[in-house]
C-alpha atoms as a PDB file:
ATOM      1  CA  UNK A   1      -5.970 -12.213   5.664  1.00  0.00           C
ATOM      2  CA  UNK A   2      -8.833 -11.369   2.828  1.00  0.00           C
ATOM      3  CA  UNK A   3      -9.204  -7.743   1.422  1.00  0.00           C
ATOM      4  CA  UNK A   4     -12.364  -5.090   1.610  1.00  0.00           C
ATOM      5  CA  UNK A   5     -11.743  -3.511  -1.413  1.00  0.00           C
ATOM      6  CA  UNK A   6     -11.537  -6.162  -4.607  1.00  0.00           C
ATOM      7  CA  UNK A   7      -7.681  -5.603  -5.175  1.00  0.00           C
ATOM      8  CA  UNK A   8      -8.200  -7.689  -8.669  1.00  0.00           C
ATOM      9  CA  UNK A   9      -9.497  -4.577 -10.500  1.00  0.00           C
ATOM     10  CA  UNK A  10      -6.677  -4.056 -13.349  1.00  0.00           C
ATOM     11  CA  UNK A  11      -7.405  -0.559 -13.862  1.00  0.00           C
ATOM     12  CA  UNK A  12      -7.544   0.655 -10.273  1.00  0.00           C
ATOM     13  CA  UNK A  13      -4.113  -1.501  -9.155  1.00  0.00           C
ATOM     14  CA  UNK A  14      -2.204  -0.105 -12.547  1.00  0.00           C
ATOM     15  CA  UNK A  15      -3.460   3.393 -11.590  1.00  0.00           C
ATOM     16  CA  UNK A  16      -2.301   3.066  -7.541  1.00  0.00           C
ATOM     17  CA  UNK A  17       0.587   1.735  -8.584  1.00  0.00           C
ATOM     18  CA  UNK A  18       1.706   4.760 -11.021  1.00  0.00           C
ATOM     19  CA  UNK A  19       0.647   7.063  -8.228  1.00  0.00           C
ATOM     20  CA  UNK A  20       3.003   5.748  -5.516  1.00  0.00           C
ATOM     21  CA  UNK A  21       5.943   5.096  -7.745  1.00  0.00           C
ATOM     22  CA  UNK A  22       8.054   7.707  -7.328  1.00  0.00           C
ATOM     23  CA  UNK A  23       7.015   8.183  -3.809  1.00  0.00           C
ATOM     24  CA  UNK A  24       7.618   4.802  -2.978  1.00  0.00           C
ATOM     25  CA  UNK A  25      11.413   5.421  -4.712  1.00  0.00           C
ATOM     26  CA  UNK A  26      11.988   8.511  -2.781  1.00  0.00           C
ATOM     27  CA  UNK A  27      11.779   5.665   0.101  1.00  0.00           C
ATOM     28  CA  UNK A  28      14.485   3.268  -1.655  1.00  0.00           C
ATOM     29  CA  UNK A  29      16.572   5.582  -2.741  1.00  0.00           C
ATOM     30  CA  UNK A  30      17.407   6.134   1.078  1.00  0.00           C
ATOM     31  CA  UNK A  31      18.718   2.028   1.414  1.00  0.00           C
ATOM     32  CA  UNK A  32      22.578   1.594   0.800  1.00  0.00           C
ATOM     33  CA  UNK A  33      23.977  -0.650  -2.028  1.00  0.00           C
ATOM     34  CA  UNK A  34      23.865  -3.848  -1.152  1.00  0.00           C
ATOM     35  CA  UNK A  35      25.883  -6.800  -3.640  1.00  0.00           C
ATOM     36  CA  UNK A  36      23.309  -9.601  -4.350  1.00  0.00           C
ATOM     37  CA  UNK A  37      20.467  -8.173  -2.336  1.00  0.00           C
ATOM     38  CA  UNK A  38      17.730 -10.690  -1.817  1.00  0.00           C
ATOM     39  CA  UNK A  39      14.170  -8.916  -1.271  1.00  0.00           C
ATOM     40  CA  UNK A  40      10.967  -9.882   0.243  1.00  0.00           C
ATOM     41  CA  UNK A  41       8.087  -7.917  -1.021  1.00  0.00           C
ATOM     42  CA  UNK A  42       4.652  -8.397   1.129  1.00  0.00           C
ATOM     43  CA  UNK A  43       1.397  -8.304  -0.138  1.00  0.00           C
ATOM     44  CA  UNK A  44       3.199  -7.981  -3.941  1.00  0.00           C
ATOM     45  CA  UNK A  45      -0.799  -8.083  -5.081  1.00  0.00           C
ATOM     46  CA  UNK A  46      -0.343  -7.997  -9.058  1.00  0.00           C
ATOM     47  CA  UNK A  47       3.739  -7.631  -8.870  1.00  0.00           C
ATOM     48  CA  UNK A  48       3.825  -3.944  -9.388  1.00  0.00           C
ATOM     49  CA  UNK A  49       5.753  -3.354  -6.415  1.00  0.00           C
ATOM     50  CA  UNK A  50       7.798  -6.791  -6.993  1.00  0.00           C
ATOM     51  CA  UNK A  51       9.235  -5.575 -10.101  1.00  0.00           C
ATOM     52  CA  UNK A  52      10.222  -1.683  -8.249  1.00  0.00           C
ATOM     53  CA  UNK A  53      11.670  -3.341  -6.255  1.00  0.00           C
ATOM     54  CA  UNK A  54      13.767  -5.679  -8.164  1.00  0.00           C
ATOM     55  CA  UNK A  55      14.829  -2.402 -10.508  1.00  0.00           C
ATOM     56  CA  UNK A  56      15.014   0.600  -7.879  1.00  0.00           C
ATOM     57  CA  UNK A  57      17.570  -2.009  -5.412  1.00  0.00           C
ATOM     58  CA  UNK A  58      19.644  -3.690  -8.348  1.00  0.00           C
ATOM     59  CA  UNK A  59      18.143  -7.072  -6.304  1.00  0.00           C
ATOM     60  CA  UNK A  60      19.671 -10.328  -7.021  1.00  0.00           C
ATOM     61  CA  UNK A  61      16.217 -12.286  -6.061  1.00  0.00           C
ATOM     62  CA  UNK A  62      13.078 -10.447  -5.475  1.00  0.00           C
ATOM     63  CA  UNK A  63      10.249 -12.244  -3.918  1.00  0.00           C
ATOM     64  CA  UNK A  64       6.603 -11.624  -3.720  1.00  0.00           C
ATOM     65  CA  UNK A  65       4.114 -12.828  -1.629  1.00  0.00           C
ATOM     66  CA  UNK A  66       0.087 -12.587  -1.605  1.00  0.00           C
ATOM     67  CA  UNK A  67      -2.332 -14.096  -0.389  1.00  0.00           C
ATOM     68  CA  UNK A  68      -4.769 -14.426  -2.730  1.00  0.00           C
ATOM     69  CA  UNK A  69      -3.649 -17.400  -5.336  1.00  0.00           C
ATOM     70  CA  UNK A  70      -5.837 -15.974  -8.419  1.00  0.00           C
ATOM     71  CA  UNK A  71      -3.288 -12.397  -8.081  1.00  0.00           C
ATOM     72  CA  UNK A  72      -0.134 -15.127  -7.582  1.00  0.00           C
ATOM     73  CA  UNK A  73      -0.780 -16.434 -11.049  1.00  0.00           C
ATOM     74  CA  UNK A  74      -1.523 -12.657 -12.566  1.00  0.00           C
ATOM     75  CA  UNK A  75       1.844 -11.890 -11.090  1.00  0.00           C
ATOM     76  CA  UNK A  76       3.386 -14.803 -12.503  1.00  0.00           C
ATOM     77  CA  UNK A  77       2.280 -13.985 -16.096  1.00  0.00           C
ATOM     78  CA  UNK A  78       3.527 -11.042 -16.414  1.00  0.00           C
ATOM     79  CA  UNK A  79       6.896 -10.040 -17.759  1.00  0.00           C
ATOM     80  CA  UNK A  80       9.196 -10.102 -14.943  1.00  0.00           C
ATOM     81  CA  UNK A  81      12.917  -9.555 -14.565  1.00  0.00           C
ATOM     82  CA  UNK A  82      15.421 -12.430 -14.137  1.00  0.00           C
ATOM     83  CA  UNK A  83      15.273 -12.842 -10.351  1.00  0.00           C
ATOM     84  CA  UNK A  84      11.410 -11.860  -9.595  1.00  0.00           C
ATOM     85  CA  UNK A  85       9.448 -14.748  -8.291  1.00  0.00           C
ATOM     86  CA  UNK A  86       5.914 -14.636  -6.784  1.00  0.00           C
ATOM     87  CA  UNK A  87       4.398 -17.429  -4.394  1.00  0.00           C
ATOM     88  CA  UNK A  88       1.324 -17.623  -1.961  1.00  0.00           C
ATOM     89  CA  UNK A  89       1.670 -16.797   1.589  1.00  0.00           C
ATOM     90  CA  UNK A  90       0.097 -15.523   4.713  1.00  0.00           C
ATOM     91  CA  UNK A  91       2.268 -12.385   5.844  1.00  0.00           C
ATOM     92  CA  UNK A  92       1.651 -12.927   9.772  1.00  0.00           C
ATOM     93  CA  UNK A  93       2.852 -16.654   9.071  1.00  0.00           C
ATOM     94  CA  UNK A  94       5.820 -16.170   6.681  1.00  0.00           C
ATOM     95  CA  UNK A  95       7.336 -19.647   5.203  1.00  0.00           C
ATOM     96  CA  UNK A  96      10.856 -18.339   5.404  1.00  0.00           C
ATOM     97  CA  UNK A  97      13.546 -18.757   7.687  1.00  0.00           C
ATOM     98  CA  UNK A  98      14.657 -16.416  10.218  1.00  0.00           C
ATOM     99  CA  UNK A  99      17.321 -13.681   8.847  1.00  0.00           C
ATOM    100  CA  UNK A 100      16.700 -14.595   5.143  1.00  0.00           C
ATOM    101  CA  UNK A 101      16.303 -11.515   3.350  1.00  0.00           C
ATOM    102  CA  UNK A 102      18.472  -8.089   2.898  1.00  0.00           C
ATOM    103  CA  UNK A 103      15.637  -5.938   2.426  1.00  0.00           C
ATOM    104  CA  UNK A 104      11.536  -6.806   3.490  1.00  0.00           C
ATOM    105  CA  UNK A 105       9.037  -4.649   1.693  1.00  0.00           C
ATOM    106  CA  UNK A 106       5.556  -3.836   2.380  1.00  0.00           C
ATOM    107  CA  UNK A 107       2.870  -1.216   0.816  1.00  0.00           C
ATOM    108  CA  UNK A 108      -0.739  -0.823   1.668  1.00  0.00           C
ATOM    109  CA  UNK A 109      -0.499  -3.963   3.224  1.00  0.00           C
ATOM    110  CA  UNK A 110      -0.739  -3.597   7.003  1.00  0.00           C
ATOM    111  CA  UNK A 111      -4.014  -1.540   6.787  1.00  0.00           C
ATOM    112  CA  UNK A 112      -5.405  -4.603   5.882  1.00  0.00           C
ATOM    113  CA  UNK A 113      -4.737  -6.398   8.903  1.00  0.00           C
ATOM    114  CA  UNK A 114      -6.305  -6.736  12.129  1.00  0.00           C
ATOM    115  CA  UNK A 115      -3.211  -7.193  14.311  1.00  0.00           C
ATOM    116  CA  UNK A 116      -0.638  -5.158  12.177  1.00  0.00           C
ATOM    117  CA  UNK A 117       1.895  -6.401  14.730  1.00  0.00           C
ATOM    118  CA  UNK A 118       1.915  -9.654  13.620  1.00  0.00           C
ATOM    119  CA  UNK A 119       2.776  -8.687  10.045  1.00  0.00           C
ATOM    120  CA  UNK A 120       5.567  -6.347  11.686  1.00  0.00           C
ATOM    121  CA  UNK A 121       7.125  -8.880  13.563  1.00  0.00           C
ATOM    122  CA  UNK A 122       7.560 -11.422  10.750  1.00  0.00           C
ATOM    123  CA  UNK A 123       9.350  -8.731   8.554  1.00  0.00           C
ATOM    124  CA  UNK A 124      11.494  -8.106  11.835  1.00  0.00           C
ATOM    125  CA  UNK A 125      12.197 -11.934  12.158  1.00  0.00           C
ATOM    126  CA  UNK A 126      12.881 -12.796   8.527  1.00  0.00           C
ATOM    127  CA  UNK A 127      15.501  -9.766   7.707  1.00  0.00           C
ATOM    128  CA  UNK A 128      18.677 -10.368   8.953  1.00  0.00           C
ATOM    129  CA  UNK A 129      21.063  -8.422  11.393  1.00  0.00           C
ATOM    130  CA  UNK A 130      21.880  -5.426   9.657  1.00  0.00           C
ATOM    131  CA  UNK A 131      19.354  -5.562   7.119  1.00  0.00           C
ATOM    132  CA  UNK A 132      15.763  -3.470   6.613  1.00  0.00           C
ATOM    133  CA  UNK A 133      12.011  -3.671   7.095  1.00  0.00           C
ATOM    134  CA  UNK A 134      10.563  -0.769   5.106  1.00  0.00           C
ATOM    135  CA  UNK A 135       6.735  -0.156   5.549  1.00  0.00           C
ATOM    136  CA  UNK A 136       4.806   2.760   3.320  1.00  0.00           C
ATOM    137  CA  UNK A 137       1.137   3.005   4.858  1.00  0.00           C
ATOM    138  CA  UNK A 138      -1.633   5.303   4.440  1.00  0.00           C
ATOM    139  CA  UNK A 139      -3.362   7.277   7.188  1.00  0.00           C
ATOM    140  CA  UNK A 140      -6.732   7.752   6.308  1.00  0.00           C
ATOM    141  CA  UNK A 141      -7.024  11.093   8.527  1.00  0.00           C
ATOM    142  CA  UNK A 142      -8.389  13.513   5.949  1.00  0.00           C
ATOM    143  CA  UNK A 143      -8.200  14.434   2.508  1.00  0.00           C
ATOM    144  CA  UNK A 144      -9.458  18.185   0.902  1.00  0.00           C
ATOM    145  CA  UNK A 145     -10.409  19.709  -2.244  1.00  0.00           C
ATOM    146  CA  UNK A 146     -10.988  22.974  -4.260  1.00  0.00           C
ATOM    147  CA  UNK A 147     -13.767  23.032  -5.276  1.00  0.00           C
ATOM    148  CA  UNK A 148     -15.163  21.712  -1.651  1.00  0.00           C
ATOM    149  CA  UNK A 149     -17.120  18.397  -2.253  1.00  0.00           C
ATOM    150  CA  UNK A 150     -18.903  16.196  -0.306  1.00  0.00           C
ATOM    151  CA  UNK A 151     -17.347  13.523  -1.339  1.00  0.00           C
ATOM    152  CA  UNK A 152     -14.681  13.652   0.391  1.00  0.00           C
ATOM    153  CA  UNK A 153     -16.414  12.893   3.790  1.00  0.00           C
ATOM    154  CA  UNK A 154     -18.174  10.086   2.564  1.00  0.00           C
ATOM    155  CA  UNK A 155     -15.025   8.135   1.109  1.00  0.00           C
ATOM    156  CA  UNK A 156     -13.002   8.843   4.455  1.00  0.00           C
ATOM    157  CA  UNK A 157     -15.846   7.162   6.240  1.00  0.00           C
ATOM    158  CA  UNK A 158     -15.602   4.522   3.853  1.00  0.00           C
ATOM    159  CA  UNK A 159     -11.973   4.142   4.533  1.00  0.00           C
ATOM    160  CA  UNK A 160     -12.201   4.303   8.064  1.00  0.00           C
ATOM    161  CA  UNK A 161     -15.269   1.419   8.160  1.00  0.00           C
ATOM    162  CA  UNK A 162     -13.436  -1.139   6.033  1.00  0.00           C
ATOM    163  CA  UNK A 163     -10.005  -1.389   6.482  1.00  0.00           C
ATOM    164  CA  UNK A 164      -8.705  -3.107   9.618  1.00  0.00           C
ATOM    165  CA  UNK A 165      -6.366  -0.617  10.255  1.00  0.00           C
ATOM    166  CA  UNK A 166      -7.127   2.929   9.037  1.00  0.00           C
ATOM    167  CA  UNK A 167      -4.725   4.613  11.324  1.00  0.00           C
ATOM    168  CA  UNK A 168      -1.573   2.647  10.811  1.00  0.00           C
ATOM    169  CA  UNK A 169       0.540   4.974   9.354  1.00  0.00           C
ATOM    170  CA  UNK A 170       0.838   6.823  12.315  1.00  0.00           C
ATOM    171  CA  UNK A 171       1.906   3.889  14.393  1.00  0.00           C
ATOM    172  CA  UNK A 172       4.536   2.467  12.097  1.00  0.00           C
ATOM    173  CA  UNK A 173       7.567   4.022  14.308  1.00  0.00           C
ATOM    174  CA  UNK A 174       5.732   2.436  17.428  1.00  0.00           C
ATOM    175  CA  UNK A 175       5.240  -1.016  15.920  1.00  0.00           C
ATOM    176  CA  UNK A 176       8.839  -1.595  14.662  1.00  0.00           C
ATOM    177  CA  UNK A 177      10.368   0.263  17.619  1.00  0.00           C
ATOM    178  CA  UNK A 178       8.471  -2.313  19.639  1.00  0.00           C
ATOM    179  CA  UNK A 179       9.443  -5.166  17.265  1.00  0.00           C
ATOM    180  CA  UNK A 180      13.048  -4.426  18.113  1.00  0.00           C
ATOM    181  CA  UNK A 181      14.672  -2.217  15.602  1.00  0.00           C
ATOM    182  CA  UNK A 182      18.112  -0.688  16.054  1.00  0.00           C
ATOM    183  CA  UNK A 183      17.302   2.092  13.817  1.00  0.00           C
ATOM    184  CA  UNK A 184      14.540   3.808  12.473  1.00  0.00           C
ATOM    185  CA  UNK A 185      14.017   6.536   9.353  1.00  0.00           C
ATOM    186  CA  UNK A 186      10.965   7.634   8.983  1.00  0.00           C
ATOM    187  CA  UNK A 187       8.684  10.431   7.071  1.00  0.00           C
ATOM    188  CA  UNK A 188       5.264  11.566   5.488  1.00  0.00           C
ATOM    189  CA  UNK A 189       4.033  11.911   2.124  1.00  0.00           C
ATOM    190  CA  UNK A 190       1.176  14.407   1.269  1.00  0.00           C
ATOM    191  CA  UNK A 191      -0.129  14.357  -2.395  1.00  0.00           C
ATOM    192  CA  UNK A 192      -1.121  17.864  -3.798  1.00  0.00           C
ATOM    193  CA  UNK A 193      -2.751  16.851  -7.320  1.00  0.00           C
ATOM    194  CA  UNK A 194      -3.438  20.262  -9.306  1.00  0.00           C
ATOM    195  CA  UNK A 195      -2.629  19.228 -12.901  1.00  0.00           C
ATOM    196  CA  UNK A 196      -3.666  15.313 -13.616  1.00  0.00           C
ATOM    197  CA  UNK A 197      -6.156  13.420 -12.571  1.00  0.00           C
ATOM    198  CA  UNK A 198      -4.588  10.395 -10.693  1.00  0.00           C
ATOM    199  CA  UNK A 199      -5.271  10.531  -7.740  1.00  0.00           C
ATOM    200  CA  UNK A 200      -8.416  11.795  -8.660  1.00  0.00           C
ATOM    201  CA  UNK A 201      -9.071   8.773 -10.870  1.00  0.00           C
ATOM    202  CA  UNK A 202      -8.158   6.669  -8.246  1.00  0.00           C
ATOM    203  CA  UNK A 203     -10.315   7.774  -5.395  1.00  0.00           C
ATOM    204  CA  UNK A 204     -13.420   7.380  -7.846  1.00  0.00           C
ATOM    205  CA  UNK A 205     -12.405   4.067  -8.966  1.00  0.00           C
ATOM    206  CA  UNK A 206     -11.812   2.922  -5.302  1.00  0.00           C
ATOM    207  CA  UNK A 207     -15.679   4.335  -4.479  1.00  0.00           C
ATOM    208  CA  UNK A 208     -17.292   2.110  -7.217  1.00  0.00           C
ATOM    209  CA  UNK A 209     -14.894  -0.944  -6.274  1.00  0.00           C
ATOM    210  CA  UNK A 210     -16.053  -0.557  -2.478  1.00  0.00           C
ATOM    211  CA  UNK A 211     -18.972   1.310  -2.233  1.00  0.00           C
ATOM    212  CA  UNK A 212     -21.328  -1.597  -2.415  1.00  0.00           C
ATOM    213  CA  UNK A 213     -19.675  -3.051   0.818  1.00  0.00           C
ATOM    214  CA  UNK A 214     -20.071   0.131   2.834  1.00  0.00           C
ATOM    215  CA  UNK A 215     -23.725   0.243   1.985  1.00  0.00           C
ATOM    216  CA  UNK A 216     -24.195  -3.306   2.967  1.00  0.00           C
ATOM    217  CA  UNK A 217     -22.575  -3.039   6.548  1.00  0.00           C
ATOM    218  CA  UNK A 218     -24.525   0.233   7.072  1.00  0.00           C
ATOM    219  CA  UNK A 219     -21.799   2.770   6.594  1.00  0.00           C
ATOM    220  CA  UNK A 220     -23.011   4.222   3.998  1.00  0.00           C
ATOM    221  CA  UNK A 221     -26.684   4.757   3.158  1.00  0.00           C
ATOM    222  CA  UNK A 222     -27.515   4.465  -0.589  1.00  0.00           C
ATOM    223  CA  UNK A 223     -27.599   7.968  -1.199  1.00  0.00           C
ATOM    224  CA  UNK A 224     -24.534   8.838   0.307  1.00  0.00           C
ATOM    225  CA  UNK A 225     -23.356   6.069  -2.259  1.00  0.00           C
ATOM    226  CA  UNK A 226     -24.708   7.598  -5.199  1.00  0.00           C
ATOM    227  CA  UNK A 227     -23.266  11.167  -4.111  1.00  0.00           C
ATOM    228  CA  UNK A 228     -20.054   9.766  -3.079  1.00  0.00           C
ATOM    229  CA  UNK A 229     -20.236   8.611  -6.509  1.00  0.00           C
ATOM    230  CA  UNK A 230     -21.390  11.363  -8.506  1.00  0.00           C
ATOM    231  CA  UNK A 231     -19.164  13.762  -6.390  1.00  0.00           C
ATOM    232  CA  UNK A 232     -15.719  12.302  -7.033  1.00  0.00           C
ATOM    233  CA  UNK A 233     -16.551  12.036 -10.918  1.00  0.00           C
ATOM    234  CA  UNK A 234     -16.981  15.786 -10.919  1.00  0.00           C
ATOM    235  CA  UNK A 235     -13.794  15.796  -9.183  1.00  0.00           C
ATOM    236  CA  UNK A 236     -12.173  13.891 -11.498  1.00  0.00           C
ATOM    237  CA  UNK A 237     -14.148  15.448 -14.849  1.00  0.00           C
ATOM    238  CA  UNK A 238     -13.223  19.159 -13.360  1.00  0.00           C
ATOM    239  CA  UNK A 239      -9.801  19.930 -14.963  1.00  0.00           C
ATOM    240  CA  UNK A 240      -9.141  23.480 -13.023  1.00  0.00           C
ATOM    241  CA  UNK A 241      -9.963  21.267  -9.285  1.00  0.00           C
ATOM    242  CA  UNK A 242      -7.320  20.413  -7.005  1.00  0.00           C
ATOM    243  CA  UNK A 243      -7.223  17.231  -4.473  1.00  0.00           C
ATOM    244  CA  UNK A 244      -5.006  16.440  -1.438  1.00  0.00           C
ATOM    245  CA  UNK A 245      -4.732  12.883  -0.904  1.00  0.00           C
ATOM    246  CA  UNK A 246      -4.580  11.216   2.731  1.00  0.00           C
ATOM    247  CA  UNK A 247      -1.143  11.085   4.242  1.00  0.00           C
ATOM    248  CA  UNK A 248       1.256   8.449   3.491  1.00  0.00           C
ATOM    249  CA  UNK A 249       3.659   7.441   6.098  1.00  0.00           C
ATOM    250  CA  UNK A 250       6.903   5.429   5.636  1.00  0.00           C
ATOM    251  CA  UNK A 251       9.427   3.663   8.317  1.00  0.00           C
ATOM    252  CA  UNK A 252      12.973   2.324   7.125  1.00  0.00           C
ATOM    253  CA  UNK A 253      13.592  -0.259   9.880  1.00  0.00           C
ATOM    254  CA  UNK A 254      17.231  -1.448  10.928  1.00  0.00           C
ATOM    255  CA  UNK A 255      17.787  -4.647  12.650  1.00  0.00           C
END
């Protein structure tokens, strides 16, 4: 698995992960105590999630896995918790035995694949009988904005032409129903940002980070760059403008 979008940017992962926090604990919070919970978090890029984890679930051993080495050894400098451990690993090829962990965690990870089924059935195989797979994905359907920008096009079609799977979020029931789930929970989050500018922030950071790419593989002409660009900054820059963020969805996942 590589990533489109250069997931080493410090700024851009910091910001993300601030944004999705207490979305992404809305999620937990729904997961029973469990004594000693061991946790396998997939795609843990720079550990942001790892550590949430560790703290939101009271988690006895928290792993993370990425595969990219040079974010492993970010991770691993950090200051972690007692208990949070990072290693590389491909998710569709996980290094664990079967029915190892309590809970399996991923975020923003299976849009990145190409078969999102194989990274499905690995959580499915590695969390044990009467444990959980949860799964928070993006759906990059639409976003909108007041004032209207053009923007907003452009970066969906960005979305859309580099990630492997766009339109995930909406299949997450599917894919875990099909990888044999007892149980499912699942929901939607839609961002309304009116008085910060995270999300904002985010999206323009994202544009410059990927941009380049889209232009190169013809997605975007170099215009459309430049306005995509230009158009988000005023976004951002434009304290009385409001931004809805693509859908999140999430699955809770019962074995």
């Amino acid at each position: 698995m590589s990533y489109t979008i250069d997931e080493r940017n410090p700024e851009r992962q910091q910001i993300l992960a601030r944004m999705l926090e207490p979305h992404t604990r809305e999620v937990l919070a729904r997961l029973p105590p469990i004594p000693g919970l061991r946790c396998l978090d997939l795609g843990c890029g720079q550990g942001n999630t790892t550590r949430l984890l560790s703290a939101a679930l009271g988690a006895a051993e928290c792993i993370g896995v990425e595969y990219d080495p040079a974010m492993v050894d970010f991770a691993s400098t950090q200051p972690n918790p007692a208990g949070v451990s990072f290693q590389h690993g491909d998710v569709t090829r996980l290094a664990f035995a079967d029915a190892s962990f309590d809970v399996v965690f991923c975020r923003y990870l299976l849009i990145h694949l190409t078969d999102p089924m194989a990274g499905v059935r690995e959580m499915m195989r590695v969390v044990r009988p009467g444990g959980y797979a949860v799964a928070f994905e993006g759906d990059f359907v639409a976003e909108a904005s007041d004032p209207e920008s053009s923007a907003l096009p452009l970066i969906n079609r960005l979305w859309n032409g580099l990630f492997q799977s766009p339109r995930c979020g909406r299949r997450l029931v599917r894919y875990f129903r099909d990888a044999g789930a007892s149980r499912i929970q699942a929901g939607a989050v839609v961002v309304f940002e009116h008085d910060s500018a995270l999300v904002k922030r985010t999206y323009r950071l994202t544009a410059e980070a990927a941009g380049p790419l889209a232009r190169d593989r013809g997605i975007l002409s170099d215009s459309e760059l430049v306005e995509m660009i230009d158009g988000l900054t005023r976004l951002e820059e434009d304290p009385a403008s409001v931004l809805m963020k693509f859908p999140d969805m999430w699955v809770i996942a019962q074995q």
